[in-house]
C-alpha atoms as a PDB file:
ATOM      1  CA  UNK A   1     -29.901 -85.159-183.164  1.00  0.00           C
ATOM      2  CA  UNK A   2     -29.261 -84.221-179.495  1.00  0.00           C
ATOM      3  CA  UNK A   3     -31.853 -82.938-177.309  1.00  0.00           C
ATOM      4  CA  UNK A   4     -32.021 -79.114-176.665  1.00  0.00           C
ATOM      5  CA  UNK A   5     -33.888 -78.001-173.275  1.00  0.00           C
ATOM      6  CA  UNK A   6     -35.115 -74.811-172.915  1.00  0.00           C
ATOM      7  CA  UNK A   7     -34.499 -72.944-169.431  1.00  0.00           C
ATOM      8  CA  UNK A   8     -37.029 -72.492-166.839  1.00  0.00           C
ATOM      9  CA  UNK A   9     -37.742 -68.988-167.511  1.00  0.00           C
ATOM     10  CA  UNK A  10     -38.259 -70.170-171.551  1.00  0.00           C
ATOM     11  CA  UNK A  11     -40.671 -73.321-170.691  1.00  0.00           C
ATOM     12  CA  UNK A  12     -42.942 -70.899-168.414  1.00  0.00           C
ATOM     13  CA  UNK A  13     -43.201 -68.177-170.855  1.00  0.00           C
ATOM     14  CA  UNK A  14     -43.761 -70.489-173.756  1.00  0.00           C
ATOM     15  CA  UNK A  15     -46.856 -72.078-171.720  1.00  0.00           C
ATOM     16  CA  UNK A  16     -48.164 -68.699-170.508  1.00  0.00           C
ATOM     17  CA  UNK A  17     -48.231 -67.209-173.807  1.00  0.00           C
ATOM     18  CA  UNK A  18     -50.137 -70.388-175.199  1.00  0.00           C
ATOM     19  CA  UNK A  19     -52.334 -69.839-172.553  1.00  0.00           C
ATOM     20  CA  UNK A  20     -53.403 -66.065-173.864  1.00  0.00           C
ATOM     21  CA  UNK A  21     -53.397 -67.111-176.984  1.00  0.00           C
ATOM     22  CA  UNK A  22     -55.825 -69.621-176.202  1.00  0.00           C
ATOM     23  CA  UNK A  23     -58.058 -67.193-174.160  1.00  0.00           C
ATOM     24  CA  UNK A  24     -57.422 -65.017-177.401  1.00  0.00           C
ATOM     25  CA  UNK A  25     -59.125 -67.984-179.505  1.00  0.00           C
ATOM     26  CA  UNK A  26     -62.251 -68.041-177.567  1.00  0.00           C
ATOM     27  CA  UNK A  27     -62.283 -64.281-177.508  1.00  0.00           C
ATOM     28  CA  UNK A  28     -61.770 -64.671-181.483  1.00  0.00           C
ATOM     29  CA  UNK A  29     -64.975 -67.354-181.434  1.00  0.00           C
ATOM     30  CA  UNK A  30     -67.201 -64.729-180.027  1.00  0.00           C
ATOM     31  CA  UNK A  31     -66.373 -62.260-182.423  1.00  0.00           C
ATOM     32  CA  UNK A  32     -67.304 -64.370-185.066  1.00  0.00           C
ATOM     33  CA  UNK A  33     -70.456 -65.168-182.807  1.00  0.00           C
ATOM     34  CA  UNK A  34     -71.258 -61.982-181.767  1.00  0.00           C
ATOM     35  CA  UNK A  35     -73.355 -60.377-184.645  1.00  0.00           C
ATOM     36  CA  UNK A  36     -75.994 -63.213-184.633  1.00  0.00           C
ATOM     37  CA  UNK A  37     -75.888 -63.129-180.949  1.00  0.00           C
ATOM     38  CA  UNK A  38     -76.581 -59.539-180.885  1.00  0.00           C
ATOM     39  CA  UNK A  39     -78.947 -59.465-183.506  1.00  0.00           C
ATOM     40  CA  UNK A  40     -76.785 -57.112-186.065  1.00  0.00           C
ATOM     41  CA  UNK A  41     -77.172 -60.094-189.214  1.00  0.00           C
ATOM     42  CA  UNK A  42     -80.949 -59.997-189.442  1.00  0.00           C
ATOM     43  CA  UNK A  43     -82.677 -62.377-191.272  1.00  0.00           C
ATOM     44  CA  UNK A  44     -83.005 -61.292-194.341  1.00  0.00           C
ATOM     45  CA  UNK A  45     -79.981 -58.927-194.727  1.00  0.00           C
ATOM     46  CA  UNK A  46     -77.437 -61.754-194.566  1.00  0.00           C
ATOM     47  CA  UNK A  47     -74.116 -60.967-192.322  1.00  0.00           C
ATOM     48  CA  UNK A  48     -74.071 -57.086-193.356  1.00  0.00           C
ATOM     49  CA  UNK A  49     -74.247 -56.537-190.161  1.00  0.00           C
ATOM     50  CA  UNK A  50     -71.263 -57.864-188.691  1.00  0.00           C
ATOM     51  CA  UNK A  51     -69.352 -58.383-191.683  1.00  0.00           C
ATOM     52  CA  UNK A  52     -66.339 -57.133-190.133  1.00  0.00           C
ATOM     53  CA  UNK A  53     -66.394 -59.043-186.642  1.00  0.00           C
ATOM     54  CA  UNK A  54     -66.471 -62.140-188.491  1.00  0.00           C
ATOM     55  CA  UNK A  55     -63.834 -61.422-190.864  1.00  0.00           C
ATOM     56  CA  UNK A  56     -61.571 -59.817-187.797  1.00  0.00           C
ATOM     57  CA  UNK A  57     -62.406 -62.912-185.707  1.00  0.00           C
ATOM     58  CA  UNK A  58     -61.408 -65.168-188.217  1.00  0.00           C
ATOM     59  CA  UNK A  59     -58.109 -63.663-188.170  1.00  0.00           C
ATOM     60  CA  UNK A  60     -58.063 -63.854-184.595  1.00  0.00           C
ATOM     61  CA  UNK A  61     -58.682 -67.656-184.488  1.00  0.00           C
ATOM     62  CA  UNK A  62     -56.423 -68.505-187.223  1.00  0.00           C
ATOM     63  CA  UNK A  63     -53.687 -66.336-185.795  1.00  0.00           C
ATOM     64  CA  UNK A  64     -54.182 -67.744-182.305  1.00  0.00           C
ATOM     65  CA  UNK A  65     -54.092 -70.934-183.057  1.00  0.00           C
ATOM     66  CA  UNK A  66     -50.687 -70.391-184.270  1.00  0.00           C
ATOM     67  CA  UNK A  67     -49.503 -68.445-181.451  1.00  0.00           C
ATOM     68  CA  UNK A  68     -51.001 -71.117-179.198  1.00  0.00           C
ATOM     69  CA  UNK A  69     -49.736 -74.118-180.713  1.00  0.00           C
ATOM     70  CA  UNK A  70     -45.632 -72.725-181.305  1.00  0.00           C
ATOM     71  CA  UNK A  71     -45.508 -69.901-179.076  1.00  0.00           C
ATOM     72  CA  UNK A  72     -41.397 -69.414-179.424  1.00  0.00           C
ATOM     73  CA  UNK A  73     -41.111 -70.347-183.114  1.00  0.00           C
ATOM     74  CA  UNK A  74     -44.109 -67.632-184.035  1.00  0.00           C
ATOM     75  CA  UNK A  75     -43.003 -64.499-182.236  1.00  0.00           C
ATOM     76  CA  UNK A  76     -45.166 -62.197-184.639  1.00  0.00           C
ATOM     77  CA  UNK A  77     -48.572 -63.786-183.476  1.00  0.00           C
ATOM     78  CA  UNK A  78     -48.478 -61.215-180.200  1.00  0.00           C
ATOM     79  CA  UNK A  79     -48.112 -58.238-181.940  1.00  0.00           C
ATOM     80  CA  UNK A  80     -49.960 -58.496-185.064  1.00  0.00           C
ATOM     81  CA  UNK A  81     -52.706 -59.659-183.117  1.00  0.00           C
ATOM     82  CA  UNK A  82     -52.447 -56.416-180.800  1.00  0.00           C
ATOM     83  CA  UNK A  83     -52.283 -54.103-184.041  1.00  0.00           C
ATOM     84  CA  UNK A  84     -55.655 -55.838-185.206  1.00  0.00           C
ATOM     85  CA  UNK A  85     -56.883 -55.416-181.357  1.00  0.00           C
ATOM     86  CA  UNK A  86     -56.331 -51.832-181.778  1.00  0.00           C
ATOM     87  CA  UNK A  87     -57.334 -51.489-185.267  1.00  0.00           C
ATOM     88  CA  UNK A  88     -60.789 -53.090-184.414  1.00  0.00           C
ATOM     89  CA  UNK A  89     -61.009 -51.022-181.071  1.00  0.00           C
ATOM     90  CA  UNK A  90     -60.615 -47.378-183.029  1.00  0.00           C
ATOM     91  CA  UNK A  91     -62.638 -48.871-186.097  1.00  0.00           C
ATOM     92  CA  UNK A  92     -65.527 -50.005-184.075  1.00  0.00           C
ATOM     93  CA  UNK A  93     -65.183 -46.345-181.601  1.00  0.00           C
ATOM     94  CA  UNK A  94     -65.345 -44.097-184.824  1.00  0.00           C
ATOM     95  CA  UNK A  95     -67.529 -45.793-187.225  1.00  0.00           C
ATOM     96  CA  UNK A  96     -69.791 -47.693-184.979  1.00  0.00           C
ATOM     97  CA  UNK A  97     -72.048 -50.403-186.183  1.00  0.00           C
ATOM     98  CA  UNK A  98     -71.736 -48.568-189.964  1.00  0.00           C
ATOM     99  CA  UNK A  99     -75.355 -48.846-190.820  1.00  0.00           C
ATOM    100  CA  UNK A 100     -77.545 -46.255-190.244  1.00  0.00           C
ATOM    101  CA  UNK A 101     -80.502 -47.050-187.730  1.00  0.00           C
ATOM    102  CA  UNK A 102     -77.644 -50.241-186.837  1.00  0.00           C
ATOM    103  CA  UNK A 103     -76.964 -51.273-183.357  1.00  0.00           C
ATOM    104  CA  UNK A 104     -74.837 -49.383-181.279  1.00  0.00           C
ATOM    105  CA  UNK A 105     -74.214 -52.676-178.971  1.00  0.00           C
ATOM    106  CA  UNK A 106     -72.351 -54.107-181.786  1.00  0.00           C
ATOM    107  CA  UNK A 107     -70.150 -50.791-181.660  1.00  0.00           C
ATOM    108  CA  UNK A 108     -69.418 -51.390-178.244  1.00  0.00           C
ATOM    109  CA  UNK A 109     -68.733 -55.113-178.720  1.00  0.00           C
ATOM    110  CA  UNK A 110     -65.999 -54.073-181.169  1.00  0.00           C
ATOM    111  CA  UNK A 111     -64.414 -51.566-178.739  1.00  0.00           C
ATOM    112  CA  UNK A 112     -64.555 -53.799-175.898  1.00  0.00           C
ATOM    113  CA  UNK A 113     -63.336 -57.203-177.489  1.00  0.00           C
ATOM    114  CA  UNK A 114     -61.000 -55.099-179.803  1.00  0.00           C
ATOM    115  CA  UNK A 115     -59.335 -53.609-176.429  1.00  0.00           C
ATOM    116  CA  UNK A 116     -59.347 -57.293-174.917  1.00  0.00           C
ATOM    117  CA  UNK A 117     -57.468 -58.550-177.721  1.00  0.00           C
ATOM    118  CA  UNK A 118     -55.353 -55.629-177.843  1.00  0.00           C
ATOM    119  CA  UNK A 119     -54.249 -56.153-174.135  1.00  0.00           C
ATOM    120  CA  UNK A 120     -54.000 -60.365-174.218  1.00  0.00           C
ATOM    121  CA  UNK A 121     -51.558 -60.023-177.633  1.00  0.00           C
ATOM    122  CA  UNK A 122     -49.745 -57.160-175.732  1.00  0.00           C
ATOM    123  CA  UNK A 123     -49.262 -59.346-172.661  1.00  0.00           C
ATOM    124  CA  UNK A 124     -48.254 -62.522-175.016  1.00  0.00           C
ATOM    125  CA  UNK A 125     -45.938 -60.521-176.998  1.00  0.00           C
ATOM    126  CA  UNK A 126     -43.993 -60.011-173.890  1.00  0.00           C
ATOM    127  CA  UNK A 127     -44.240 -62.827-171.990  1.00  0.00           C
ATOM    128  CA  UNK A 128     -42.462 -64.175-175.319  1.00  0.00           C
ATOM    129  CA  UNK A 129     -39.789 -61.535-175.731  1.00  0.00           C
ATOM    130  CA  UNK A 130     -38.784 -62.675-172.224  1.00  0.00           C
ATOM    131  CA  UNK A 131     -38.748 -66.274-173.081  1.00  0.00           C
ATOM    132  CA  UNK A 132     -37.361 -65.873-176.257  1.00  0.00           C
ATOM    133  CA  UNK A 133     -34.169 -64.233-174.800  1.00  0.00           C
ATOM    134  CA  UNK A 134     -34.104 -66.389-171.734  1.00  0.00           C
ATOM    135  CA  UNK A 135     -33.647 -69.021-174.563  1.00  0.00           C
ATOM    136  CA  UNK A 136     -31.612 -67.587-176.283  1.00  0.00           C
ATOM    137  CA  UNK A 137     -28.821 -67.346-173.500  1.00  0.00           C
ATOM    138  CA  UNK A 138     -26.669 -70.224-173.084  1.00  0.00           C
ATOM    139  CA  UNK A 139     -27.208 -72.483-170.314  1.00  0.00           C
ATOM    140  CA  UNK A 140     -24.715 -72.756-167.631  1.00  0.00           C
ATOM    141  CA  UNK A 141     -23.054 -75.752-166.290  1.00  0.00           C
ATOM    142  CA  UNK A 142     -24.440 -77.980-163.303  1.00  0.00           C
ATOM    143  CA  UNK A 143     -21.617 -78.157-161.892  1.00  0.00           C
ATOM    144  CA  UNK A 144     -18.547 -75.999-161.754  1.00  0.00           C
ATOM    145  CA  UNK A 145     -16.017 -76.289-164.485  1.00  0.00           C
ATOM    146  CA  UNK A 146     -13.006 -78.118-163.852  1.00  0.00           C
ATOM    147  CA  UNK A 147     -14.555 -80.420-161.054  1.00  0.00           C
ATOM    148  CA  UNK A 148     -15.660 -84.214-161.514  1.00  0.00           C
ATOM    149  CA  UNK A 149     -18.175 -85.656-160.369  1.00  0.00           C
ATOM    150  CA  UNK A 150     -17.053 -88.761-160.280  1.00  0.00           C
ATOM    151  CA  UNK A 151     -13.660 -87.973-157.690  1.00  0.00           C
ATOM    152  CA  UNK A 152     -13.360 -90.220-155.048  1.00  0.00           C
END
Protein backbone atom coordinates (compact mmCIF):
# COMPACT_ATOMS: atom_id res chain seq x y z
CA UNK A 1 0.00 0.00 0.00
CA UNK A 2 1.92 3.21 -0.87
CA UNK A 3 2.64 5.80 1.57
CA UNK A 4 0.40 8.97 1.63
CA UNK A 5 2.08 12.24 3.28
CA UNK A 6 0.12 14.82 4.43
CA UNK A 7 1.25 18.56 3.57
CA UNK A 8 2.84 20.84 5.94
CA UNK A 9 -0.08 22.89 6.63
CA UNK A 10 -2.10 19.24 7.40
CA UNK A 11 0.81 17.74 9.82
CA UNK A 12 0.78 21.18 11.91
CA UNK A 13 -2.86 21.41 12.26
CA UNK A 14 -3.27 17.76 13.03
CA UNK A 15 -0.62 18.23 16.03
CA UNK A 16 -2.11 21.55 17.20
CA UNK A 17 -5.49 20.29 17.44
CA UNK A 18 -4.18 17.16 19.48
CA UNK A 19 -2.63 19.52 21.51
CA UNK A 20 -6.19 21.33 22.58
CA UNK A 21 -7.66 18.40 22.78
CA UNK A 22 -5.27 17.30 25.20
CA UNK A 23 -5.47 20.58 27.27
CA UNK A 24 -9.32 19.81 26.78
CA UNK A 25 -8.66 16.31 28.66
CA UNK A 26 -7.16 17.80 31.67
CA UNK A 27 -9.77 20.51 31.63
CA UNK A 28 -12.32 17.41 31.36
CA UNK A 29 -10.30 15.72 34.60
CA UNK A 30 -11.09 18.69 36.69
CA UNK A 31 -14.56 18.71 35.96
CA UNK A 32 -14.91 15.40 37.08
CA UNK A 33 -12.66 16.59 40.11
CA UNK A 34 -14.15 19.63 40.80
CA UNK A 35 -17.25 18.85 43.03
CA UNK A 36 -15.17 16.99 45.71
CA UNK A 37 -12.62 19.64 45.39
CA UNK A 38 -15.09 22.26 46.01
CA UNK A 39 -16.93 20.60 48.53
CA UNK A 40 -20.46 20.35 46.48
CA UNK A 41 -20.58 16.05 47.10
CA UNK A 42 -20.70 16.16 50.88
CA UNK A 43 -20.27 13.27 52.75
CA UNK A 44 -23.20 11.90 53.24
CA UNK A 45 -25.23 13.15 50.21
CA UNK A 46 -23.19 11.12 47.71
CA UNK A 47 -22.26 13.08 44.25
CA UNK A 48 -25.73 15.10 44.19
CA UNK A 49 -23.84 17.74 44.17
CA UNK A 50 -21.95 17.68 41.13
CA UNK A 51 -23.76 15.10 39.41
CA UNK A 52 -23.63 16.92 36.29
CA UNK A 53 -19.81 18.02 36.17
CA UNK A 54 -18.94 14.53 36.41
CA UNK A 55 -21.20 13.23 33.91
CA UNK A 56 -20.23 16.40 31.44
CA UNK A 57 -16.54 15.72 32.21
CA UNK A 58 -16.76 12.30 31.40
CA UNK A 59 -17.88 13.23 28.07
CA UNK A 60 -15.21 15.60 27.82
CA UNK A 61 -12.44 13.02 28.50
CA UNK A 62 -13.84 10.37 26.42
CA UNK A 63 -14.44 12.77 23.57
CA UNK A 64 -10.96 14.25 23.88
CA UNK A 65 -9.25 11.45 23.89
CA UNK A 66 -10.59 10.80 20.56
CA UNK A 67 -10.00 14.10 19.18
CA UNK A 68 -6.47 13.87 20.58
CA UNK A 69 -5.47 10.61 19.46
CA UNK A 70 -6.99 10.96 15.38
CA UNK A 71 -7.41 14.53 15.07
CA UNK A 72 -8.12 14.41 10.98
CA UNK A 73 -10.08 11.14 10.93
CA UNK A 74 -12.56 12.57 13.93
CA UNK A 75 -13.53 16.00 12.66
CA UNK A 76 -16.79 16.06 14.92
CA UNK A 77 -14.75 15.93 18.28
CA UNK A 78 -14.24 20.05 17.95
CA UNK A 79 -17.58 20.92 17.64
CA UNK A 80 -19.56 18.64 19.67
CA UNK A 81 -17.28 19.33 22.32
CA UNK A 82 -17.93 23.25 21.87
CA UNK A 83 -21.86 22.60 21.85
CA UNK A 84 -21.37 20.73 25.31
CA UNK A 85 -18.90 23.80 26.31
CA UNK A 86 -21.74 26.02 25.72
CA UNK A 87 -24.43 23.86 26.92
CA UNK A 88 -22.60 23.51 30.35
CA UNK A 89 -21.68 27.34 30.33
CA UNK A 90 -25.65 28.52 29.99
CA UNK A 91 -26.71 25.42 32.22
CA UNK A 92 -24.39 26.19 35.00
CA UNK A 93 -25.23 30.50 34.45
CA UNK A 94 -29.09 29.84 34.76
CA UNK A 95 -29.54 27.07 37.11
CA UNK A 96 -26.54 27.42 39.27
CA UNK A 97 -25.42 24.77 41.64
CA UNK A 98 -29.40 23.40 41.52
CA UNK A 99 -29.70 22.79 45.18
CA UNK A 100 -31.06 25.15 47.29
CA UNK A 101 -28.63 26.51 50.11
CA UNK A 102 -25.83 24.73 47.26
CA UNK A 103 -22.66 26.41 46.40
CA UNK A 104 -22.58 29.09 44.12
CA UNK A 105 -18.64 28.35 43.42
CA UNK A 106 -19.68 25.26 41.75
CA UNK A 107 -21.99 27.58 39.49
CA UNK A 108 -19.17 29.52 38.57
CA UNK A 109 -16.90 26.50 37.98
CA UNK A 110 -19.45 25.37 35.37
CA UNK A 111 -19.54 28.77 33.61
CA UNK A 112 -15.95 29.20 33.62
CA UNK A 113 -14.71 25.60 32.55
CA UNK A 114 -17.91 25.34 30.32
CA UNK A 115 -16.61 28.68 28.44
CA UNK A 116 -12.94 27.13 28.42
CA UNK A 117 -14.10 24.17 26.74
CA UNK A 118 -16.31 26.04 24.58
CA UNK A 119 -13.34 28.22 23.27
CA UNK A 120 -10.44 25.16 23.10
CA UNK A 121 -13.17 22.87 20.86
CA UNK A 122 -13.90 26.14 18.89
CA UNK A 123 -10.19 26.72 18.26
CA UNK A 124 -9.65 22.76 17.45
CA UNK A 125 -12.53 22.66 15.22
CA UNK A 126 -10.75 25.10 13.09
CA UNK A 127 -7.41 24.46 13.27
CA UNK A 128 -8.87 21.07 11.71
CA UNK A 129 -11.10 22.50 9.02
CA UNK A 130 -7.84 24.11 7.84
CA UNK A 131 -5.91 20.95 7.91
CA UNK A 132 -8.49 18.93 6.71
CA UNK A 133 -8.70 20.95 3.41
CA UNK A 134 -5.01 21.57 3.20
CA UNK A 135 -5.17 17.69 2.96
CA UNK A 136 -7.46 17.39 1.00
CA UNK A 137 -5.74 19.37 -1.95
CA UNK A 138 -3.48 17.50 -4.07
CA UNK A 139 0.09 17.88 -3.66
CA UNK A 140 2.11 19.44 -6.30
CA UNK A 141 5.12 18.17 -7.98
CA UNK A 142 8.85 18.76 -6.74
CA UNK A 143 9.89 19.48 -9.63
CA UNK A 144 8.38 20.94 -12.74
CA UNK A 145 6.58 18.68 -15.10
CA UNK A 146 8.23 17.67 -18.11
CA UNK A 147 11.88 18.09 -16.69
CA UNK A 148 14.26 15.13 -15.50
CA UNK A 149 16.16 15.05 -13.03
CA UNK A 150 18.38 12.85 -14.10
CA UNK A 151 19.56 15.05 -17.65
CA UNK A 152 23.01 15.30 -18.07
Amino acid sequence: MPEVLLPVVAHRASARCAVLHSLLLVVGLWLIASPFALGAAVPGTGITGGVREVLTGSVVVVVSLVGAMAPLDAPWTGPLLCVLGLCLAGVSARVGDGHPGGRPVMAVNGFAVGCVVAVLAALAAVLLLRGRSAAARPASPPFPAGKSTTSP
